[in-house]
PDB file of N, CA and C in Angstrom:
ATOM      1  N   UNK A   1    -108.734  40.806 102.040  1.00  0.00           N
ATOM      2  CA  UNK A   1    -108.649  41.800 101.020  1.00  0.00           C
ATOM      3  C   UNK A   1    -110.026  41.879 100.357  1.00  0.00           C
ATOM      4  N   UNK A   2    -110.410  42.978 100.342  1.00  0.00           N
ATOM      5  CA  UNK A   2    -112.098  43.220  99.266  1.00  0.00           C
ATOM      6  C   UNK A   2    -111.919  44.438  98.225  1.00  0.00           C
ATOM      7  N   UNK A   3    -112.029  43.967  97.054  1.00  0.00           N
ATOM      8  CA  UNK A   3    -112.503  44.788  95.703  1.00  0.00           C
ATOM      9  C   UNK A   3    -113.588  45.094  96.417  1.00  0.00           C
ATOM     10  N   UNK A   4    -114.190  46.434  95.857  1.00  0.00           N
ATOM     11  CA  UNK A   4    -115.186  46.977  95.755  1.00  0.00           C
ATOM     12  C   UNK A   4    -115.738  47.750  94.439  1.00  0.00           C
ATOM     13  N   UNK A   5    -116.667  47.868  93.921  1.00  0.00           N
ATOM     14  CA  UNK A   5    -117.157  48.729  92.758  1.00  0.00           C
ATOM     15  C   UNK A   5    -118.561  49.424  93.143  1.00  0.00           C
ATOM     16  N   UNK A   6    -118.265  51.096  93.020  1.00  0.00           N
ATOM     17  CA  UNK A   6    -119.646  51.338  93.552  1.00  0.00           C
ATOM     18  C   UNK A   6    -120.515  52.016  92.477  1.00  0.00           C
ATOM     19  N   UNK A   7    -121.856  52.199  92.786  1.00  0.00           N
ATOM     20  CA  UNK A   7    -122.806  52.935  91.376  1.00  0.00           C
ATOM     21  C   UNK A   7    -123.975  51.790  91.864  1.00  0.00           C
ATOM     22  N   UNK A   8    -124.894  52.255  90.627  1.00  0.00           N
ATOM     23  CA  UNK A   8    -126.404  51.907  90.456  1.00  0.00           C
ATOM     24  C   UNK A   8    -126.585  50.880  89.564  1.00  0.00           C
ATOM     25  N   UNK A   9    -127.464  50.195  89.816  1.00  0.00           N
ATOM     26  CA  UNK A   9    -128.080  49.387  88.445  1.00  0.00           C
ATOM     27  C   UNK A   9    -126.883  48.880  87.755  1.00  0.00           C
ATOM     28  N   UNK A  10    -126.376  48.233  86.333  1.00  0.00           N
ATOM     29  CA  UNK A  10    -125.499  46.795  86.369  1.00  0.00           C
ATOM     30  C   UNK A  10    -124.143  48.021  85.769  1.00  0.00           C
ATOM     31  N   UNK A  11    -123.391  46.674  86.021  1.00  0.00           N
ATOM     32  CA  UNK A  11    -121.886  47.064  85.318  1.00  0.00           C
ATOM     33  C   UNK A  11    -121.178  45.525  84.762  1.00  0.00           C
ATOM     34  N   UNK A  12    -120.361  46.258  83.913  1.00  0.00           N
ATOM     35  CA  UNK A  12    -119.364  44.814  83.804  1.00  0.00           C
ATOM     36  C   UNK A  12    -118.174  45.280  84.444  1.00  0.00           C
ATOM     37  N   UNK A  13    -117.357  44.330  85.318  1.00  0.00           N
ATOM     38  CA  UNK A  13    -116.396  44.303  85.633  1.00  0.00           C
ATOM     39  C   UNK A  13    -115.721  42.679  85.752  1.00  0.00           C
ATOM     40  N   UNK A  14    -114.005  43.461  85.385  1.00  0.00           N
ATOM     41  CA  UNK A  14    -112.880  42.470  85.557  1.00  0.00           C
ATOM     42  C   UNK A  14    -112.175  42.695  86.671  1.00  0.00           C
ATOM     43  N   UNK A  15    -111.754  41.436  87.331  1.00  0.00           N
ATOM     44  CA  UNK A  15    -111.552  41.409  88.438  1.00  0.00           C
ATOM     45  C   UNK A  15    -110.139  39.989  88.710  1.00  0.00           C
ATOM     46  N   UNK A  16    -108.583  40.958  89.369  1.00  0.00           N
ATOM     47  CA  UNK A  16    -108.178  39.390  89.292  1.00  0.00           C
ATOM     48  C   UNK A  16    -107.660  39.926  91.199  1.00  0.00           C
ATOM     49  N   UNK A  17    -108.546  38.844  91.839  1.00  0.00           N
ATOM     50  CA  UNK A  17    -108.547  38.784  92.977  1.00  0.00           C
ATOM     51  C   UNK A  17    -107.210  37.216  93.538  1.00  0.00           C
ATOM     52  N   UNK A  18    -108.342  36.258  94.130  1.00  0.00           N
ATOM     53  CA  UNK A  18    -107.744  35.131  93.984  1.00  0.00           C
ATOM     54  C   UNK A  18    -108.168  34.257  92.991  1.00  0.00           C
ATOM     55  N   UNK A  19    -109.124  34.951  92.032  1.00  0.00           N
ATOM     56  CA  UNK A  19    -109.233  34.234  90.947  1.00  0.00           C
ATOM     57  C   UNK A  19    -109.780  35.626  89.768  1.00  0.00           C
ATOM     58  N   UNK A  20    -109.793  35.324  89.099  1.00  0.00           N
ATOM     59  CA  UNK A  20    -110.048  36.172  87.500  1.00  0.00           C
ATOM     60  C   UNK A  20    -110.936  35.590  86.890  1.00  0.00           C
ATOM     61  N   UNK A  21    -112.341  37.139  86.572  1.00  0.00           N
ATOM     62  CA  UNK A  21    -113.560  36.633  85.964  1.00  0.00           C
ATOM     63  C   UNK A  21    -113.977  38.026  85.428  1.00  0.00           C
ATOM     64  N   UNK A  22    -114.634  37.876  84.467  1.00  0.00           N
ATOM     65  CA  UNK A  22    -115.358  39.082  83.717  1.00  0.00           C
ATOM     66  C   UNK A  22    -116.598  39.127  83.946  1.00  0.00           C
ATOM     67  N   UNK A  23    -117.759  39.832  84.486  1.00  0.00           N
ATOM     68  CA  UNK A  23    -118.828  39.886  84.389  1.00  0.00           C
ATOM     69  C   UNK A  23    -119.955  40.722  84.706  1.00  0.00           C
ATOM     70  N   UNK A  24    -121.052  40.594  84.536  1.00  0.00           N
ATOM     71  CA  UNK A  24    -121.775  41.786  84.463  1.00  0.00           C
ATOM     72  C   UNK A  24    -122.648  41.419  86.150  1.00  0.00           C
ATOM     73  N   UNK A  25    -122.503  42.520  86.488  1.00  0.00           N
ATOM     74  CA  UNK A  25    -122.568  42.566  88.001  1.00  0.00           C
ATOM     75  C   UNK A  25    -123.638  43.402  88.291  1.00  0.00           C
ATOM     76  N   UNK A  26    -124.931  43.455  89.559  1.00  0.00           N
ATOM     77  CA  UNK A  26    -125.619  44.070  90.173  1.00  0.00           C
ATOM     78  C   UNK A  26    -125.042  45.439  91.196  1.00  0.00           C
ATOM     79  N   UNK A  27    -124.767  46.647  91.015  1.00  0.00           N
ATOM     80  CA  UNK A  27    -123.784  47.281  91.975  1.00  0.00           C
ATOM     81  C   UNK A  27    -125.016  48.216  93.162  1.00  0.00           C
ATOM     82  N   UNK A  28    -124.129  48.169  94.140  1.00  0.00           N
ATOM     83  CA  UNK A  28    -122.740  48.286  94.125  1.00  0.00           C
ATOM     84  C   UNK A  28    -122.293  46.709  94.473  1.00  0.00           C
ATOM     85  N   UNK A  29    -121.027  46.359  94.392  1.00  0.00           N
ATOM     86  CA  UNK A  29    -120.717  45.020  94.177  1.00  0.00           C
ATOM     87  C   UNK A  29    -119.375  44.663  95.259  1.00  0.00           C
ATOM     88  N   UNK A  30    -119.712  43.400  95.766  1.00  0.00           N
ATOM     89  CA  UNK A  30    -118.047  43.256  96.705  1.00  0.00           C
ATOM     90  C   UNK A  30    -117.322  42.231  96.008  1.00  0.00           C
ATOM     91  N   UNK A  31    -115.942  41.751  96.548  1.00  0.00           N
ATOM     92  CA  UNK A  31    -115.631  40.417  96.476  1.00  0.00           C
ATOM     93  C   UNK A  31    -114.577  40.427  97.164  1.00  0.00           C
ATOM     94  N   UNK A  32    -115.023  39.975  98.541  1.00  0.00           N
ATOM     95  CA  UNK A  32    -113.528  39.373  99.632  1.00  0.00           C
ATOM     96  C   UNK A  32    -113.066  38.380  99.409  1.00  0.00           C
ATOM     97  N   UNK A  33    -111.857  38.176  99.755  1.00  0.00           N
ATOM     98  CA  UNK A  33    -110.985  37.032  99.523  1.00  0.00           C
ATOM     99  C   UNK A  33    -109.723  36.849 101.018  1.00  0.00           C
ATOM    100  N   UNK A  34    -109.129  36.118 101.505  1.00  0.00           N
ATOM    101  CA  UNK A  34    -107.984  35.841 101.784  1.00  0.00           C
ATOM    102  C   UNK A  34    -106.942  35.501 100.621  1.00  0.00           C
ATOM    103  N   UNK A  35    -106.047  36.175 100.692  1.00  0.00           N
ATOM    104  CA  UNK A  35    -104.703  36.405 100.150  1.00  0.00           C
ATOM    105  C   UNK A  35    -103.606  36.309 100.930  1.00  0.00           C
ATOM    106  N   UNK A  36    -102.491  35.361 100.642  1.00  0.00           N
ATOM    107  CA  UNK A  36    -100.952  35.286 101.210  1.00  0.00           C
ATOM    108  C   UNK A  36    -100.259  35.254 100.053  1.00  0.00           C
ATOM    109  N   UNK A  37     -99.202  35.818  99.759  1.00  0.00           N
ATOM    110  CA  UNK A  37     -98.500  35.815  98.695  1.00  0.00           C
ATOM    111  C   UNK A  37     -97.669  35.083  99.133  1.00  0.00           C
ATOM    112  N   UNK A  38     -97.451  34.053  97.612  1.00  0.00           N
ATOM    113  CA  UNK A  38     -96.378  32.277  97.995  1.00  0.00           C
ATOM    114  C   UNK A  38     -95.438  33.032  96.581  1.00  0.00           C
ATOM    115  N   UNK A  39     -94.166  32.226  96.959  1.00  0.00           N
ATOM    116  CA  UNK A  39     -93.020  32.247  96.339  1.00  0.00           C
ATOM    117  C   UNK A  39     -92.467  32.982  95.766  1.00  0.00           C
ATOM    118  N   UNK A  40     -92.375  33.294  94.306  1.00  0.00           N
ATOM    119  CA  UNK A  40     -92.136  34.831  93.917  1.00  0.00           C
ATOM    120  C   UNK A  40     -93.089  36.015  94.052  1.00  0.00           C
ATOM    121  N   UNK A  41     -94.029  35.720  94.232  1.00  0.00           N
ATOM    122  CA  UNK A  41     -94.795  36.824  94.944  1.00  0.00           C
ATOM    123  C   UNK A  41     -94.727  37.395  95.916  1.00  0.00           C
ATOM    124  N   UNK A  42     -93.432  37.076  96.943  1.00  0.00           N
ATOM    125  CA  UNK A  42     -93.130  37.572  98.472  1.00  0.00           C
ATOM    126  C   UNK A  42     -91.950  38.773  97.817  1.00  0.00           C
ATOM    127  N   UNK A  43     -91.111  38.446  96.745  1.00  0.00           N
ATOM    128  CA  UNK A  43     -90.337  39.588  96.457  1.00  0.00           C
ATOM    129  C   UNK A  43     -91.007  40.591  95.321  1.00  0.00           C
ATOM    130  N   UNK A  44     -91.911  40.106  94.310  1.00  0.00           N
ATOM    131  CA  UNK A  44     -92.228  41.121  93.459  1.00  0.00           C
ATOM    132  C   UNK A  44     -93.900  41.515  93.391  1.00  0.00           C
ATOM    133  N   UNK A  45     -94.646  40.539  94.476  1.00  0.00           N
ATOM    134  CA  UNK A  45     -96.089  41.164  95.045  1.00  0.00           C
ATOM    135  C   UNK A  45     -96.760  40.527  94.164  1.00  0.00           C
ATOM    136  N   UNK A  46     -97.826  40.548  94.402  1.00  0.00           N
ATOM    137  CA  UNK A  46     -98.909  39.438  93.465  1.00  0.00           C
ATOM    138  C   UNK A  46    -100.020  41.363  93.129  1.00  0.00           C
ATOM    139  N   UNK A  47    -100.548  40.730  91.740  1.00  0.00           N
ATOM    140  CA  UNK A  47    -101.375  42.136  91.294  1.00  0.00           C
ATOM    141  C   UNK A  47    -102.906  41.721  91.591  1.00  0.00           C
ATOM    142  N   UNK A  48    -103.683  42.948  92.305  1.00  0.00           N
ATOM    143  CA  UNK A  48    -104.922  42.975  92.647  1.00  0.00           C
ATOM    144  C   UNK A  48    -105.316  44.267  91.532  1.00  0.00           C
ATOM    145  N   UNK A  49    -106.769  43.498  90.858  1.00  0.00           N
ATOM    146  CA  UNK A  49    -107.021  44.641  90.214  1.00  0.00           C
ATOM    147  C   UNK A  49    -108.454  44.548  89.890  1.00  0.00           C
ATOM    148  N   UNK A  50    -108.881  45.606  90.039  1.00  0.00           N
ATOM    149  CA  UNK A  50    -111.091  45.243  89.018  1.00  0.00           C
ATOM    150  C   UNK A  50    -110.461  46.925  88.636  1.00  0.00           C
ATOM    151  N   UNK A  51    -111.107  46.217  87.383  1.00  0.00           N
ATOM    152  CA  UNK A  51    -111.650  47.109  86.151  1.00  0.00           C
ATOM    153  C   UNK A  51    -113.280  47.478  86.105  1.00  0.00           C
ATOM    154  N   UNK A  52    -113.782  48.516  86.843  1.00  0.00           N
ATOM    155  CA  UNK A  52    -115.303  48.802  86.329  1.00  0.00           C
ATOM    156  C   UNK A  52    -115.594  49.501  85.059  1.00  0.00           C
ATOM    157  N   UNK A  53    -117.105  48.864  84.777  1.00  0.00           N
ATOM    158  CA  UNK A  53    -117.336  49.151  83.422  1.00  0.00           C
ATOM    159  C   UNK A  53    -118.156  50.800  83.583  1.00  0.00           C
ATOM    160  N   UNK A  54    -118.964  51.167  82.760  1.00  0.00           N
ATOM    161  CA  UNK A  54    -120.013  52.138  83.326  1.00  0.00           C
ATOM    162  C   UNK A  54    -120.876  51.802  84.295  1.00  0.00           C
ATOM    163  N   UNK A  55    -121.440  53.139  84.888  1.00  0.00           N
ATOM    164  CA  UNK A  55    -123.098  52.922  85.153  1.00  0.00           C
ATOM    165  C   UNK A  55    -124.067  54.402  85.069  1.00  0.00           C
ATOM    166  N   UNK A  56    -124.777  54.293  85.090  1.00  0.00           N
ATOM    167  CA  UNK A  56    -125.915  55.254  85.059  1.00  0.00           C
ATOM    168  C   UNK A  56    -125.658  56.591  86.444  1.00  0.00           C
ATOM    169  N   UNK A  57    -125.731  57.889  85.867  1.00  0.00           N
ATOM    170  CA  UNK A  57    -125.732  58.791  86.828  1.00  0.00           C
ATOM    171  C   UNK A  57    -126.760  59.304  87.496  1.00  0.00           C
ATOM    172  N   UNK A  58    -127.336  60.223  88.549  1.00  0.00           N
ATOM    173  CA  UNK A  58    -128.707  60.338  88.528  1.00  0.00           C
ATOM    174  C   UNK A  58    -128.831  60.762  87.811  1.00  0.00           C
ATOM    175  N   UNK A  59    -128.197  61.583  86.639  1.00  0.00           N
ATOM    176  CA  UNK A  59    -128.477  62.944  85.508  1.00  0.00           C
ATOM    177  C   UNK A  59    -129.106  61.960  84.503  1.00  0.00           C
ATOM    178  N   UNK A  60    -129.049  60.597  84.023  1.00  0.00           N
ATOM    179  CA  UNK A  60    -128.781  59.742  83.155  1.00  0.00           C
ATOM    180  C   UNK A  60    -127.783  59.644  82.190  1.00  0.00           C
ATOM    181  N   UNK A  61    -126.816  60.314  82.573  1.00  0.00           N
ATOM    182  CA  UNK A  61    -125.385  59.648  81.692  1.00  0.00           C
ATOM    183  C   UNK A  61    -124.946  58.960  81.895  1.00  0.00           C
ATOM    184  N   UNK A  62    -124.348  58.207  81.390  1.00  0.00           N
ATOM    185  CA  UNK A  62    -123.155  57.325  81.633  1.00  0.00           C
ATOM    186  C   UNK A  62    -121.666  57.843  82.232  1.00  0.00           C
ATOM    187  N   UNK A  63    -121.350  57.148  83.092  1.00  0.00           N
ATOM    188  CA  UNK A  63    -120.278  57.508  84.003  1.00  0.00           C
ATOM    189  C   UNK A  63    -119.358  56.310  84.393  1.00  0.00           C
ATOM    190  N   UNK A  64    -117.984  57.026  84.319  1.00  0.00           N
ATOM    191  CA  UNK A  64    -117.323  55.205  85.189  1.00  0.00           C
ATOM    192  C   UNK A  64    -117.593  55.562  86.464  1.00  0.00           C
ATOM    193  N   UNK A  65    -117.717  54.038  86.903  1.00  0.00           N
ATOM    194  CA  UNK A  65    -118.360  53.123  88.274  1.00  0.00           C
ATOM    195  C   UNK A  65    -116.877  53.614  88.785  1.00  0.00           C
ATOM    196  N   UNK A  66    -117.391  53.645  90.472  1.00  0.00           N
ATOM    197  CA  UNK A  66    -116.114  54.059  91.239  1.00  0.00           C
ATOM    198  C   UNK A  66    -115.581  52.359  91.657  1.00  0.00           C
ATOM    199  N   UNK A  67    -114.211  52.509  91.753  1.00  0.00           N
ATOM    200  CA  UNK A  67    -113.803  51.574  92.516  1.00  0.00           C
ATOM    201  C   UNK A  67    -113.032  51.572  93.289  1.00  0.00           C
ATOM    202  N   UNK A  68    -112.750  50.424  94.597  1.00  0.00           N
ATOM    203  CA  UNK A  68    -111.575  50.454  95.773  1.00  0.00           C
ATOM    204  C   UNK A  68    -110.764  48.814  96.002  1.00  0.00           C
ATOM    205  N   UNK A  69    -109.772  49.220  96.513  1.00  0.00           N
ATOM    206  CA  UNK A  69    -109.565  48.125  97.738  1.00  0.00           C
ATOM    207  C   UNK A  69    -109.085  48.145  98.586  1.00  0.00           C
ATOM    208  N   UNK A  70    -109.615  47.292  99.588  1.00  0.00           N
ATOM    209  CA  UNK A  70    -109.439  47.602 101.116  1.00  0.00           C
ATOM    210  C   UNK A  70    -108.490  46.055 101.366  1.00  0.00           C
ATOM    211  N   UNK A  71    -107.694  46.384 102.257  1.00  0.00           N
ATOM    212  CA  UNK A  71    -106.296  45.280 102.929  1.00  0.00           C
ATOM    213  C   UNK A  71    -106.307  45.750 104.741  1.00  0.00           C
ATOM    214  N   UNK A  72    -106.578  44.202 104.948  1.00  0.00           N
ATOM    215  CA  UNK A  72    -106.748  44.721 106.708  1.00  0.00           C
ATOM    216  C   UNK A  72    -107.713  45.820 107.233  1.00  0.00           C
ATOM    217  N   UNK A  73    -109.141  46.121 105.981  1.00  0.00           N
ATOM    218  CA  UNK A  73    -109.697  47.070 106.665  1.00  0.00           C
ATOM    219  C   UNK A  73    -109.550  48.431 106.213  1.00  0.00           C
ATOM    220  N   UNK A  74    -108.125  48.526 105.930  1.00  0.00           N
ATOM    221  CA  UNK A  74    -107.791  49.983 105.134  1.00  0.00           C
ATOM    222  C   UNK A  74    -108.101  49.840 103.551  1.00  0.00           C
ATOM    223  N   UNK A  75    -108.534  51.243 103.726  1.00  0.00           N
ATOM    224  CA  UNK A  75    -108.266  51.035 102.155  1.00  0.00           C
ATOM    225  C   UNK A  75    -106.795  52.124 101.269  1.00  0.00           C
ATOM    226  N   UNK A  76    -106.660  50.611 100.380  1.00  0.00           N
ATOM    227  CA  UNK A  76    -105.238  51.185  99.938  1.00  0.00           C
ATOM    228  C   UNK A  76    -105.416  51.825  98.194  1.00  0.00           C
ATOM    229  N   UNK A  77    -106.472  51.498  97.596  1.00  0.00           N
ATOM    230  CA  UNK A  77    -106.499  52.124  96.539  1.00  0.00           C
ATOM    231  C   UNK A  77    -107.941  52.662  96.920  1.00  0.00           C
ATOM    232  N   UNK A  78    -107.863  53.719  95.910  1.00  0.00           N
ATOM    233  CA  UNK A  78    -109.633  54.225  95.308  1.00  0.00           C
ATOM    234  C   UNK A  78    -109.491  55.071  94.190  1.00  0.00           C
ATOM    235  N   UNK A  79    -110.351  54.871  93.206  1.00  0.00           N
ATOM    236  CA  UNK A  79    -110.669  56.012  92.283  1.00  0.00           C
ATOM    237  C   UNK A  79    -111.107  57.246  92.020  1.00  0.00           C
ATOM    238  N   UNK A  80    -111.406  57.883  93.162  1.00  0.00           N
ATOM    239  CA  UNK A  80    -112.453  58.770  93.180  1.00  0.00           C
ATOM    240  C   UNK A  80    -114.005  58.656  93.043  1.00  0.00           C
ATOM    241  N   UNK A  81    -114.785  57.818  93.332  1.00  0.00           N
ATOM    242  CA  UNK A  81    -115.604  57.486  92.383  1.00  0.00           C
ATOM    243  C   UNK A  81    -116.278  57.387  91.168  1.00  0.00           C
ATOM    244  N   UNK A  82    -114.864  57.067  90.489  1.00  0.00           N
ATOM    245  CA  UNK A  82    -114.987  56.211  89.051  1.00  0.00           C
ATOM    246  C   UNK A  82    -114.637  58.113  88.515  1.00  0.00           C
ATOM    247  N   UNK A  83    -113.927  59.254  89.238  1.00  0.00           N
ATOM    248  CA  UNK A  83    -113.649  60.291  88.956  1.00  0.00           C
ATOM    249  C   UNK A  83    -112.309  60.672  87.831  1.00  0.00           C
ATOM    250  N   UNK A  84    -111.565  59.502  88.259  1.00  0.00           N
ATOM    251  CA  UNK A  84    -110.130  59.415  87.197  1.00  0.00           C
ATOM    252  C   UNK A  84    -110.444  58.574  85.899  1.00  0.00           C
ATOM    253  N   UNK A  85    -111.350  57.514  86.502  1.00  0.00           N
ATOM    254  CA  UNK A  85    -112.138  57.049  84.921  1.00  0.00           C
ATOM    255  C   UNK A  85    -111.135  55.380  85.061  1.00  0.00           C
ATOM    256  N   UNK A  86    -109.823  55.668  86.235  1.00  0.00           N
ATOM    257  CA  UNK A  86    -108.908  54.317  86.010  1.00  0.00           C
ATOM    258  C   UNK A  86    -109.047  52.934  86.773  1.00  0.00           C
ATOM    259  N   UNK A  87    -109.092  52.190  86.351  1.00  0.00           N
ATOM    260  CA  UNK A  87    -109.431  50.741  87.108  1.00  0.00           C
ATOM    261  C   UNK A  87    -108.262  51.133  88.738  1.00  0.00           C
ATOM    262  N   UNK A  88    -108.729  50.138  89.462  1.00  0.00           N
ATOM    263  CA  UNK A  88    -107.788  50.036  90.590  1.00  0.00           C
ATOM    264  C   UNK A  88    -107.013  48.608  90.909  1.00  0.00           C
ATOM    265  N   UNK A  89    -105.661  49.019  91.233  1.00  0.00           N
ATOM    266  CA  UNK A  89    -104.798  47.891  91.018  1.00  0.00           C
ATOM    267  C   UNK A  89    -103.734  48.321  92.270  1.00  0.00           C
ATOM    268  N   UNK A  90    -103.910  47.325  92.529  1.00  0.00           N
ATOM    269  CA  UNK A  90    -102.498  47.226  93.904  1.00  0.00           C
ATOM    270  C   UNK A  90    -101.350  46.368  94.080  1.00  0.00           C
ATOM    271  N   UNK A  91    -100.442  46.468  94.377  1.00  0.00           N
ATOM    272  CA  UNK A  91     -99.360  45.299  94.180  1.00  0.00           C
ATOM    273  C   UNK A  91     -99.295  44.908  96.065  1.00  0.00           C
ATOM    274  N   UNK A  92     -99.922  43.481  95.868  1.00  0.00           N
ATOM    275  CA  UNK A  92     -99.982  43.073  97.622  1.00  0.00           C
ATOM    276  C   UNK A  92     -98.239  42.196  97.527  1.00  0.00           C
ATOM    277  N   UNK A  93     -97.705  42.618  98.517  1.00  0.00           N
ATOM    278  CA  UNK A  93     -96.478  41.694  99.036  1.00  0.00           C
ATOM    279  C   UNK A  93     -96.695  40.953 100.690  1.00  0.00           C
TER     280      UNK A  93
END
């Protein structure tokens, strides 16, 4: 499974992968992981999610950072690039 966050120059992002961290990141930015969902997570799914912060447009505004995630290669969420403005979150079972 890989979060992705895309854009220029830094961002902060939250991120709960196989672990959960806040921080200010160089983009565009990855973070793969292996994931199996154990015990109650096989009936109600374990939550994947990054939150991007801003980044810089070529115009120089500020814009939300796009984000995705990809499972097996596909990708099962995306934002538009950072077009809906909403973090991306998936429920893996």
């Amino acid at each position: 499974m890989t979060i992705k966050v895309e854009g220029t120059g830094k961002s902060n992002v939250m991120y709960t992968l196989d672990d959960s961290d806040f921080a200010e990141v160089d983009l565009p930015w990855t973070k793969t992981a292996t994931i199996a969902p154990r015990g109650a997570e096989r009936e109600v799914g374990r939550l994947v999610l990054v939150t991007p912060g801003n980044t810089t447009a070529a115009d120089g505004m500020l814009v939300a950072a796009g984000c995705s995630i990809t499972v097996d290669g596909k990708t099962v969420v995306e934002n538009e690039g950072g077009k809906t403005g909403k973090p991306c979150s998936y429920t893996l079972k």
